[in-house]
Protein backbone atom coordinates (compact mmCIF):
# COMPACT_ATOMS: atom_id res chain seq x y z
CA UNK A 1 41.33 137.85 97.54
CA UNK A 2 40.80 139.32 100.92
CA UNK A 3 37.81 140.51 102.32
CA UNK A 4 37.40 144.25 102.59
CA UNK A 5 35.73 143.87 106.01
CA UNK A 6 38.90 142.40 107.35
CA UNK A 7 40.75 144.99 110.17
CA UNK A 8 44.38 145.70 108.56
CA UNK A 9 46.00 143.22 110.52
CA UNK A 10 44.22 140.32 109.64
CA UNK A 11 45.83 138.36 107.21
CA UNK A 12 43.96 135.34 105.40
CA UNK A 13 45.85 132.15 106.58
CA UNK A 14 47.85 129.76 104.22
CA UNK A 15 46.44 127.40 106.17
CA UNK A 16 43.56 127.45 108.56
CA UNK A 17 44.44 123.93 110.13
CA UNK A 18 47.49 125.07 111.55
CA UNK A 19 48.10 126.21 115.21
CA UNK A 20 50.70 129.24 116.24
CA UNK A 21 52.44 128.25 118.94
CA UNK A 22 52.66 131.87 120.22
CA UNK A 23 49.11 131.66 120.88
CA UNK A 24 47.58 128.47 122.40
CA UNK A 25 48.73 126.36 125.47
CA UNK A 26 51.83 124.20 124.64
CA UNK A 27 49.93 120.92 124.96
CA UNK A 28 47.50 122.06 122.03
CA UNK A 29 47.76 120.09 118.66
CA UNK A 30 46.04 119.13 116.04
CA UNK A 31 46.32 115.19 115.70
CA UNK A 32 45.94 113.20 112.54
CA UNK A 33 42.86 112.95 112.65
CA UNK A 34 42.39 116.36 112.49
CA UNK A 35 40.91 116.95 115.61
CA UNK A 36 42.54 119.11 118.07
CA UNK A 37 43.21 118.09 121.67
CA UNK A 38 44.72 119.18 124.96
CA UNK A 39 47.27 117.75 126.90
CA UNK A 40 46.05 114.18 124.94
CA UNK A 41 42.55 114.46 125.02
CA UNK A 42 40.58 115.30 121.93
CA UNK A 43 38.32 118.25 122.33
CA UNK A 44 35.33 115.82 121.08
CA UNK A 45 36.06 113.62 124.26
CA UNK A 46 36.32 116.66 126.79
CA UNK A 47 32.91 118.36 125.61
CA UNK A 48 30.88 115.03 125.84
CA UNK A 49 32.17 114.44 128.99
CA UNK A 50 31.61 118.08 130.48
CA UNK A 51 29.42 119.52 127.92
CA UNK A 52 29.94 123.23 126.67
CA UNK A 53 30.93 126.03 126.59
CA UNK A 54 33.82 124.75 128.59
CA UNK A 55 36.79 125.96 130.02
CA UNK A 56 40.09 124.46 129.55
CA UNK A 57 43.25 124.65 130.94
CA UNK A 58 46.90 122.76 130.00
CA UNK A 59 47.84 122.54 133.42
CA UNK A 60 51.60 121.72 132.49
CA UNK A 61 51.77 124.69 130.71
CA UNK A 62 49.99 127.24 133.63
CA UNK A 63 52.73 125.58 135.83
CA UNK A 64 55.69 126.18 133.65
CA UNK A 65 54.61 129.54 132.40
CA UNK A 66 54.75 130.56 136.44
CA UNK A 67 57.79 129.21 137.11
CA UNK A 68 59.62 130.93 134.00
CA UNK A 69 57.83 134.36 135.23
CA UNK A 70 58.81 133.48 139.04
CA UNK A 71 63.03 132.49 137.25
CA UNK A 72 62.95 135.29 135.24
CA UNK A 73 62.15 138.13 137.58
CA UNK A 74 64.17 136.58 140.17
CA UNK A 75 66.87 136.29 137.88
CA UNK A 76 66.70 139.94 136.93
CA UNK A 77 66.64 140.98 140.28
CA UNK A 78 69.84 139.18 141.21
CA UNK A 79 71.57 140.10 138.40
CA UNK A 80 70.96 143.54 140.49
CA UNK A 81 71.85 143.06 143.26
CA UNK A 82 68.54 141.99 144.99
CA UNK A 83 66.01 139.69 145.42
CA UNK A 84 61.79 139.99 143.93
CA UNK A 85 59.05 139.04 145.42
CA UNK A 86 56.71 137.22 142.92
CA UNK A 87 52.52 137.81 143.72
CA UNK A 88 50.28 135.85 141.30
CA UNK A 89 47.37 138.18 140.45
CA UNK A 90 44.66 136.02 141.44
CA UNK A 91 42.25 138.00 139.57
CA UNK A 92 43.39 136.74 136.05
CA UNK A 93 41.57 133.75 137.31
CA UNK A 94 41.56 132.67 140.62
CA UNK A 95 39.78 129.32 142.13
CA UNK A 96 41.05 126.93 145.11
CA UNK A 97 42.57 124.81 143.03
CA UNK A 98 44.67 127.24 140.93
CA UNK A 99 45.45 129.19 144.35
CA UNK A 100 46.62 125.84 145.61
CA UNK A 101 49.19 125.39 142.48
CA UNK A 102 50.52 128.60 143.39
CA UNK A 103 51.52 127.76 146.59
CA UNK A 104 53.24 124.76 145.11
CA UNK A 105 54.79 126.52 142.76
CA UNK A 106 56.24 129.20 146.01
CA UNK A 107 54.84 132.19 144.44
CA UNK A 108 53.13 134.48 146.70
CA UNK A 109 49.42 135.51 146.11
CA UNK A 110 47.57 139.21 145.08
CA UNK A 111 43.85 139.11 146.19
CA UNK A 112 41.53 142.12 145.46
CA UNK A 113 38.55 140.92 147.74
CA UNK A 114 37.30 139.38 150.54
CA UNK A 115 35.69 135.99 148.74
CA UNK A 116 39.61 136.09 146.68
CA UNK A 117 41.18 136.15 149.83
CA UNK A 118 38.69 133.71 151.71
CA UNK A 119 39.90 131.42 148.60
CA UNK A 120 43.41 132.15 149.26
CA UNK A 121 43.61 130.63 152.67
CA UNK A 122 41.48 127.91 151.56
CA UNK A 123 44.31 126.74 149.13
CA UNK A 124 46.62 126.54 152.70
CA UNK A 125 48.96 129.49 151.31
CA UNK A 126 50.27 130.94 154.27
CA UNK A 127 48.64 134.09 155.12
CA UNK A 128 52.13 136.32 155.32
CA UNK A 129 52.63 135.19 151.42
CA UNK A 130 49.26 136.84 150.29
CA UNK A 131 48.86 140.66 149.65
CA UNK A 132 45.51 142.17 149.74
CA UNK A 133 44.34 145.19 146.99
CA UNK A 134 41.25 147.15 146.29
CA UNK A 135 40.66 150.69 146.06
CA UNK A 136 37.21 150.27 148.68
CA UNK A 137 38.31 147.82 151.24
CA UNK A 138 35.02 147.33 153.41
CA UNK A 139 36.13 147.44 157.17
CA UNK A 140 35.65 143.58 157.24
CA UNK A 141 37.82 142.94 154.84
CA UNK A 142 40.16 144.60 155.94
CA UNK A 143 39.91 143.58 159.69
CA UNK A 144 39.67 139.75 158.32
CA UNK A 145 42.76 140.26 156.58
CA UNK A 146 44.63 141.82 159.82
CA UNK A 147 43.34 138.76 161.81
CA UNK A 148 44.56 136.18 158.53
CA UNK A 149 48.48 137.88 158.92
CA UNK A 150 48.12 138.81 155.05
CA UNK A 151 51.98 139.64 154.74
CA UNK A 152 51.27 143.13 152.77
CA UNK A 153 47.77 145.36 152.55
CA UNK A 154 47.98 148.20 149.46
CA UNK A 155 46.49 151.39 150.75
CA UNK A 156 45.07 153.30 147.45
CA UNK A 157 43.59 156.35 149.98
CA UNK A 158 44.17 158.20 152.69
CA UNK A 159 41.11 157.23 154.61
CA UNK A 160 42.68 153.34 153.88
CA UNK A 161 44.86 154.72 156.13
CA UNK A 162 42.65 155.21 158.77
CA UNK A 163 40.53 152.31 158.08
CA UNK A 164 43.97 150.15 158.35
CA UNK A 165 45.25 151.63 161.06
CA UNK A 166 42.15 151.81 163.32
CA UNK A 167 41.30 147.51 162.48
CA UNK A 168 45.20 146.75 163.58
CA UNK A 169 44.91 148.75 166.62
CA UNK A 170 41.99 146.71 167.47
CA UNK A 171 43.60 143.95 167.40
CA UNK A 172 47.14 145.10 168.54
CA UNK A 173 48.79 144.13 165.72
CA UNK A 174 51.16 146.11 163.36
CA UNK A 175 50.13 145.86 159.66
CA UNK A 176 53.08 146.07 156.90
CA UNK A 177 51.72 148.23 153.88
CA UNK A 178 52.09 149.24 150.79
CA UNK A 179 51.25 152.98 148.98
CA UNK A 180 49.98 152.40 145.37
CA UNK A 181 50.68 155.77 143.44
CA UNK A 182 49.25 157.17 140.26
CA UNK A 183 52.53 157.75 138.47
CA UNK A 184 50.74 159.73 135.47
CA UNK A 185 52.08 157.40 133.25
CA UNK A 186 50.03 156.32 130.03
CA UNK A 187 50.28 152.82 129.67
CA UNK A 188 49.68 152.18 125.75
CA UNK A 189 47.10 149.90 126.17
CA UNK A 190 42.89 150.44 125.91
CA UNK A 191 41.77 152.93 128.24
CA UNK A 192 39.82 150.60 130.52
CA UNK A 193 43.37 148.93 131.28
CA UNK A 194 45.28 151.43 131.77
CA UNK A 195 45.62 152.30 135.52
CA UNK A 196 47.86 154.92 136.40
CA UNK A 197 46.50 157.77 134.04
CA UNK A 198 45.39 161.18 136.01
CA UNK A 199 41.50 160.84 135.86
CA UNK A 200 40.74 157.72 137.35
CA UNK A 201 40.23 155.79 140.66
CA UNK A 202 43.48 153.99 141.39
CA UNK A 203 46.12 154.94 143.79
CA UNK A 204 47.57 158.19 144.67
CA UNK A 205 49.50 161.33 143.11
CA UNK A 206 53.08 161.59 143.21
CA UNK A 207 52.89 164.94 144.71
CA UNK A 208 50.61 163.56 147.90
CA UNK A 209 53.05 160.69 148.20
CA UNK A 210 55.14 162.16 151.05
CA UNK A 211 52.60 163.62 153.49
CA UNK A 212 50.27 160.29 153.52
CA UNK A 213 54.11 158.04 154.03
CA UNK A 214 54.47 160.38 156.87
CA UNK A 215 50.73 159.62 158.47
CA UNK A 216 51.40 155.77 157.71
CA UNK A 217 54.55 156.23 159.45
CA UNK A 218 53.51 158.05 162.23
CA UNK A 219 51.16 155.31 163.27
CA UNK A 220 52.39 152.76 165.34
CA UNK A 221 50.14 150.17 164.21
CA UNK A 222 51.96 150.85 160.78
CA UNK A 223 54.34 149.64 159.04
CA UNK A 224 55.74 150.93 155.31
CA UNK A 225 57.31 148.87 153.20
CA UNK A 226 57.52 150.27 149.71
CA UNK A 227 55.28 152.18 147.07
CA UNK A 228 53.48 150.19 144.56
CA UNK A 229 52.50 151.14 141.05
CA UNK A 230 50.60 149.19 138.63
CA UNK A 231 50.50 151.33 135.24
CA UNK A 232 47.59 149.23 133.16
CA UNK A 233 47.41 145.51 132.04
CA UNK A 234 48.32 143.90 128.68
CA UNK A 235 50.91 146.48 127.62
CA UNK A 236 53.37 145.86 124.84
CA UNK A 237 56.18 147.98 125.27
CA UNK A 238 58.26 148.49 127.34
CA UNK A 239 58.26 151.80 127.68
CA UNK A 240 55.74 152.97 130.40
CA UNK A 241 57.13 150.49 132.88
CA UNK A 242 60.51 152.09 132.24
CA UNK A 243 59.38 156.01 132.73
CA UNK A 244 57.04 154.72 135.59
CA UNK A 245 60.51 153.40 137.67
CA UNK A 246 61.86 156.66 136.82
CA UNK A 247 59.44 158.27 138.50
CA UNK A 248 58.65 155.47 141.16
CA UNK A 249 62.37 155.68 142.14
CA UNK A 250 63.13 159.13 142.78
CA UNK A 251 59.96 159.19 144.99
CA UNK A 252 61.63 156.45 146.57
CA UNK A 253 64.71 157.93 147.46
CA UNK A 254 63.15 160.78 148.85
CA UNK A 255 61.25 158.86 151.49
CA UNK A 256 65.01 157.06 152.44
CA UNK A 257 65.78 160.32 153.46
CA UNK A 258 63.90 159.45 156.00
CA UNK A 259 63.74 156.48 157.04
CA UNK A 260 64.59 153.24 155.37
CA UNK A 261 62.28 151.71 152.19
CA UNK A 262 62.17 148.10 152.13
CA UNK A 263 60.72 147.14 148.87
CA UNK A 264 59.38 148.44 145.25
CA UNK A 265 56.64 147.11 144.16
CA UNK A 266 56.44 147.53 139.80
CA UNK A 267 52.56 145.66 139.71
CA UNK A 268 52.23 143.90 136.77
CA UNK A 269 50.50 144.18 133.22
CA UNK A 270 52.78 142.27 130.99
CA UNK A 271 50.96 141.41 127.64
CA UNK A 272 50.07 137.80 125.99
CA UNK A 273 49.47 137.03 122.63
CA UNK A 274 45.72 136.83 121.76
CA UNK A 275 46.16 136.19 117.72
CA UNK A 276 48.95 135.14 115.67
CA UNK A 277 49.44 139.20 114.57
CA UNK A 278 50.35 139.97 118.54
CA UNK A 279 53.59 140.81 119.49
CA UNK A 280 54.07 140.64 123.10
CA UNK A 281 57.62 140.88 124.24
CA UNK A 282 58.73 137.88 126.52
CA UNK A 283 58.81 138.07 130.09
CA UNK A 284 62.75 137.91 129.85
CA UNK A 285 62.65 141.15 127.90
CA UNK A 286 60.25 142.34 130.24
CA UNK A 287 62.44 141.53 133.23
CA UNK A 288 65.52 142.80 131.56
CA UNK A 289 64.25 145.92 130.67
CA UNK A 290 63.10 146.76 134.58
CA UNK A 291 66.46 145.87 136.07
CA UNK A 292 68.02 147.80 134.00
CA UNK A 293 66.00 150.33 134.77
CA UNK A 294 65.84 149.94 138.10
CA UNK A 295 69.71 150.03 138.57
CA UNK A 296 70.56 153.13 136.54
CA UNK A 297 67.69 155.33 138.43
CA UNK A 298 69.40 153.76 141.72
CA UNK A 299 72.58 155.08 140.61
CA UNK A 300 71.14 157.92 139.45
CA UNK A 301 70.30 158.87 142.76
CA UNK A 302 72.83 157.80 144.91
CA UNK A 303 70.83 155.09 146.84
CA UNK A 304 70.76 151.04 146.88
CA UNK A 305 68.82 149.09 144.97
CA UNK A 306 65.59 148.04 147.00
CA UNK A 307 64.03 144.72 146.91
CA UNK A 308 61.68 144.37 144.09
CA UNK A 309 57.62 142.77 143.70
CA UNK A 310 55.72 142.04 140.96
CA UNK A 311 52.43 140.70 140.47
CA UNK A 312 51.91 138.83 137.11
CA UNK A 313 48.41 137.12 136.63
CA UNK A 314 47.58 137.59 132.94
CA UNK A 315 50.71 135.85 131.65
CA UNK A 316 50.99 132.92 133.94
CA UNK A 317 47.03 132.40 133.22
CA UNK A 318 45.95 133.30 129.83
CA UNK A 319 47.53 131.43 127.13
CA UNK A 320 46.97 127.95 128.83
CA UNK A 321 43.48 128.44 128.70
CA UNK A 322 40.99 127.77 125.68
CA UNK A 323 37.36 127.82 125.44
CA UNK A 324 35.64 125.22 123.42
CA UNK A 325 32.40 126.06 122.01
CA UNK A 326 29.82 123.98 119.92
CA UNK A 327 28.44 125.94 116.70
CA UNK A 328 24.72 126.45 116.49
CA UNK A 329 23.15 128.74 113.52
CA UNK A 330 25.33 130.17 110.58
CA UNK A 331 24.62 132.55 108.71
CA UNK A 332 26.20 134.67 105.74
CA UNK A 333 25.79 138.76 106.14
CA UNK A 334 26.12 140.63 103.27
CA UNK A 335 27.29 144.57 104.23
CA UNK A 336 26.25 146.35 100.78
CA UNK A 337 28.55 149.64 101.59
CA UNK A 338 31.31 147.34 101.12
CA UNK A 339 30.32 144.53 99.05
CA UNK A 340 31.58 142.29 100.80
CA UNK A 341 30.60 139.33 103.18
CA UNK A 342 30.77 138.52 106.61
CA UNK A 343 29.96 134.81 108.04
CA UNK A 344 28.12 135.26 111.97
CA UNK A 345 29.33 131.84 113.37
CA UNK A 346 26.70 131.33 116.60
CA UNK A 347 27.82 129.16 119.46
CA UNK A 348 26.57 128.54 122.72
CA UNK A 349 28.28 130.52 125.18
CA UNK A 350 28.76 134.35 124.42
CA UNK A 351 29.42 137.57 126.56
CA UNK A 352 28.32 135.42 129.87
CA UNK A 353 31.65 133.45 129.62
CA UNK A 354 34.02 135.88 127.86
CA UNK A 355 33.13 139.82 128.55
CA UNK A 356 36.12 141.13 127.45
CA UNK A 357 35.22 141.49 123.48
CA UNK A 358 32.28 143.74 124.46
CA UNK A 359 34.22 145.55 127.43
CA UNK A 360 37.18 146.32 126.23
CA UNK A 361 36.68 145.29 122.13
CA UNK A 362 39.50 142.79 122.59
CA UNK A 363 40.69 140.70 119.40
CA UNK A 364 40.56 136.70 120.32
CA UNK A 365 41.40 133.75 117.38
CA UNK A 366 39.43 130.60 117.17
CA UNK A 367 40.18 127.66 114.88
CA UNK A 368 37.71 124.70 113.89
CA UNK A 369 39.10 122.04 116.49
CA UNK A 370 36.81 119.19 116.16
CA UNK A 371 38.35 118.56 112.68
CA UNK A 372 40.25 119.68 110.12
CA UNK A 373 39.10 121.56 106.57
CA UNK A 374 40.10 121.99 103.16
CA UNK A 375 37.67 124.71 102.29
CA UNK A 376 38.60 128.40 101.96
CA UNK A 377 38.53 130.87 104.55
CA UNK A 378 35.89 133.08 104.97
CA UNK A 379 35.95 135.89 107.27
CA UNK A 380 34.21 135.33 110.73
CA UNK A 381 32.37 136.77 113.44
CA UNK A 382 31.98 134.09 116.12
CA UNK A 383 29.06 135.67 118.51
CA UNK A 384 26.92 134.26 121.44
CA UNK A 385 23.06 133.42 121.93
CA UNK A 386 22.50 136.64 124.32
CA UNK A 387 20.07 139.41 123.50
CA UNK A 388 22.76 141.59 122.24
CA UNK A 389 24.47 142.89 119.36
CA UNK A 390 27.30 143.17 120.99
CA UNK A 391 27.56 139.86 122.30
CA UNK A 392 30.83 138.81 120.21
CA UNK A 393 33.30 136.66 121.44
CA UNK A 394 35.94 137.00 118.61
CA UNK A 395 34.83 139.62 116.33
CA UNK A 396 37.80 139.25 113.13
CA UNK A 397 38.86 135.69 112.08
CA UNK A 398 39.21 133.65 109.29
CA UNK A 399 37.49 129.74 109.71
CA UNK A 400 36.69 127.47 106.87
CA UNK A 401 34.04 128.27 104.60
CA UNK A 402 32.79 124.61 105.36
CA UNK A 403 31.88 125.13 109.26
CA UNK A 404 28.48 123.51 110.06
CA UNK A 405 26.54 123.11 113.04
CA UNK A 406 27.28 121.04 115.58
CA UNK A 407 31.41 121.48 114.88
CA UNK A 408 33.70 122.63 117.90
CA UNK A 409 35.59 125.65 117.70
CA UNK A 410 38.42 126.64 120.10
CA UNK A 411 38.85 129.80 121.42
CA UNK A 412 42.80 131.00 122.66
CA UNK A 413 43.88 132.95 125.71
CA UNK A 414 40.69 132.44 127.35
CA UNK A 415 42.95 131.29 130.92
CA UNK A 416 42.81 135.27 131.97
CA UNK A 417 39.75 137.23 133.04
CA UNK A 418 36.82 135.37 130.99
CA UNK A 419 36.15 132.87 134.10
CA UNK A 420 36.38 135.61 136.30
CA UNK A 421 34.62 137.70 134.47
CA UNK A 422 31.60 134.96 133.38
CA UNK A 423 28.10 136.50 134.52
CA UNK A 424 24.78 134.81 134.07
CA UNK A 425 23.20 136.98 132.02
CA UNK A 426 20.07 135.86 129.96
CA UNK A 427 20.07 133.20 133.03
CA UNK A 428 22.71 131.44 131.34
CA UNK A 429 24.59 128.64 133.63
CA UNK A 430 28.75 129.14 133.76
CA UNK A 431 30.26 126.87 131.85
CA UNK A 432 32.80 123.90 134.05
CA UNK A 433 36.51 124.56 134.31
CA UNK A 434 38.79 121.88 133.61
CA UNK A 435 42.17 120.66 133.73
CA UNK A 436 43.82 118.60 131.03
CA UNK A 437 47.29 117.27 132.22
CA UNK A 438 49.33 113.71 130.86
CA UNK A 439 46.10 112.76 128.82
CA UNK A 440 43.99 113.12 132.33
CA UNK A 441 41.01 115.57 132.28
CA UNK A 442 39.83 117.01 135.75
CA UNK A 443 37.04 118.88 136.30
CA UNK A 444 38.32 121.50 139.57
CA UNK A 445 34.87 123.96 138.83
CA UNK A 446 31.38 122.23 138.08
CA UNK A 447 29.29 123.50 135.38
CA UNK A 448 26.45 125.02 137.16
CA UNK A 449 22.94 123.81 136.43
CA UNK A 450 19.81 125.70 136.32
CA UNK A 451 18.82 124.68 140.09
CA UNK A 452 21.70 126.66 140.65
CA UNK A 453 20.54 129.58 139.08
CA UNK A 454 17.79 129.73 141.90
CA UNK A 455 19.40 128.80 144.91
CA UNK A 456 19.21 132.67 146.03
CA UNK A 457 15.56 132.75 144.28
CA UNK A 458 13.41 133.21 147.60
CA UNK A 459 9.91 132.92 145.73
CA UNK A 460 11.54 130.03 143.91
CA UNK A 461 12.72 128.63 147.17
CA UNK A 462 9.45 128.70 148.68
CA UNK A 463 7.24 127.15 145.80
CA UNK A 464 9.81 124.24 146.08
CA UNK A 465 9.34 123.78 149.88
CA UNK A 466 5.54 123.92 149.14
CA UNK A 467 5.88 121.69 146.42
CA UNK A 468 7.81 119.51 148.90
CA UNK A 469 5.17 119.46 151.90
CA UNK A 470 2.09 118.87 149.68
């Protein structure tokens, strides 16, 4: 019988040792001993060698999901008429090491900030394959950019415009740019994601569009390349991507009145699956559906089709990723109103290494990994050890009535946005990052320690040195 806590689209699970494919990194399996491991090594080997919480990534899988997104696009693009221009949104998760498989891979690079871009060019991408974002661009950045040759830099105001402008002049250069435009379109995602509605800080209206392409181009330190639109991230449907080129495309054919317009740039956004009840379309759908698109609003009116850019980070990043956590206290909650019960699974990480259950109330799935159960499901809450109520890292699952301490759970999809987003909150050290490739683990982050923690502790600092003089 199911559990009347249980959101509709939980269903109890036949079996709660198996794995959906959809869901975890294609190296993930259960072997026969019940234990779960990555890429040939068991999750009981990985956290005694790095401890946890502990990030893990099927490297094989990251690479192969980024080449099908980089084939696939391309491949829709030709079947155009034209070419793409793939960026990896480096804020999906973003390190030297994953910045440097990028570049092997020949994808170009989105950075939103100066320390992503300053990582960037560590990785030896070149700097004309790396486009720089932000909607407040300090003047450094910016300027540091300019003197790196970043290939593209996204304007999102019109005082970018003068901030760009006056930093090229400077150093007599001429900058290639992009306008990002609210297109008004509702993305049907949460509202945090979604990026191109009305009332919020991204990019610029439609109707402003024109004048602020004719100050860009009226600068000779300028030069426009395309608009950009990114409409929210982890969307579904197809749908808002499709009325957002409508829109994106008559704009552009306006400004080709002009003069000529290089490129369109459609962002990115495309959705994962977090739990087996997702849905996500595939990026070939995805890529299908925007040609198409694309092509009939060319026709439409009466110009070529442009080159094309898109900048994917959540798919290429979050399904090889898993978190593995180590179970502390259990405990069985009893909610009277609907007589039913709830089990609160505690494990030692929380909303330090994945924020996105409490920011945006996103839905993860966890199975028991270090072993496999007979018992019966009982509905879970798996939460952290932070002073917080809301510190919930999957908040609807179903694990084996049997879980004890001291078991390892795995968490899916964790590749996008939890690293970047981990915090130290509590004083909590982030966990290590690893990756797990032909039965090889690597560790490319370190856990931090504690003496980390208080590296920028001055008082802390100075104790030490007096500790160390006495």
């Amino acid at each position: 019988m199911s559990n009347s806590l249980a959101p509709d689209w939980l269903e109890e699970p036949n079996d709660l040792n198996a794995l959906d494919g959809r869901v975890w990194p294609s190296n993930f399996v259960r072997q026969a001993s019940g234990e779960c491991a990555v890429a040939g090594v068991s999750v009981r080997e990985l956290a005694a060698q790095f401890g946890t919480p502990l990030y893990v990534i099927d490297e094989d899988d990251f690479r192969q999901r980024a080449l099908s997104v980089k084939s696939a696009l391309e491949d829709a693009a030709k079947s155009i008429g034209t070419t793409a221009k793939i960026y990896y949104a480096s804020k999906a998760f973003m390190s030297v090491e994953i910045a440097s498989w990028i570049n092997e891979l020949q994808l170009n690079i989105d950075v939103a900030s100066g320390g992503e871009l300053a990582a960037a060019l560590a990785s030896g991408i070149s700097a004309d394959r790396i486009g720089l974002h932000g909607n407040n661009k300090s003047t450094r950045e910016i300027a540091r950019a300019i003197t790196a040759g970043v290939g593209a830099i996204v304007l999102d105001s019109e005082i970018e415009i003068e901030r760009v402008a006056a930093a090229a002049a400077a150093q007599d250069k001429v900058q290639k740019v992009r306008l990002r435009l609210n297109t008004g379109v509702h993305a049907s995602t949460h509202d945090f994601l979604a990026t191109a509605r009305e009332d919020q800080k991204f990019g610029i209206s439609l109707a402003d569009a024109p004048g602020l392409v004719a100050k860009i181009r009226s600068d000779r330190h300028l030069e426009f390349i395309g608009l950009h639109s990114h409409i929210g991230s982890q969307i579904h449907a197809r749908e808002g991507f499709i009325e957002s080129v409508r829109r994106l495309v008559k704009l552009h054919a306006e400004l080709s009145e002009v003069a000529e317009v290089s490129e369109l740039n459609l962002g990115g956004g495309f959705g994962i699956n977090y739990k087996p009840a997702d849905e996500a379309l595939s990026i070939h759908e995805f890529a299908e559906a925007l040609a198409v698109a694309v092509k009939v609003e060319c026709r439409k009116n009466s110009i070529p089709v442009p080159k094309l850019a898109f900048e994917p980070g959540r798919y290429i990043a979050g399904n090889p990723g898993v978190t593995i956590y180590t179970v502390g206290t259990i405990k069985d909650v009893t909610v009277s109103e609907a007589e039913a019960v709830r089990k609160y699974v505690s494990v030692d990480g929380g909303m330090s290494d994945n924020m996105r259950t409490a920011l945006y109330e996103a839905e993860y799935h966890t199975v028991l990994a270090s072993r496999s159960s007979n018992a019966a499901p009982a509905l879970s809450r798996v939460v952290g050890k932070h002073c917080e109520s809301g510190d919930i890292v999957v908040r609807n699952d179903y694990l084996p009535a049997d879980i004890t301490a001291s078991d390892l759970i795995a968490v899916a999809a964790t590749g996008a946005y939890c690293y970047s987003m981990s915090n130290n909150y509590n004083m909590l050290t982030k966990p290590a990052v690893v990756a797990v490739r032909n039965s090889e683990a690597r560790l490319i982050i370190r856990a931090e320690t504690e003496a980390d923690l208080f590296t920028r502790d001055l008082r802390y600092q100075a104790m030490k040195n007096h500790e160390g003089r006495a």
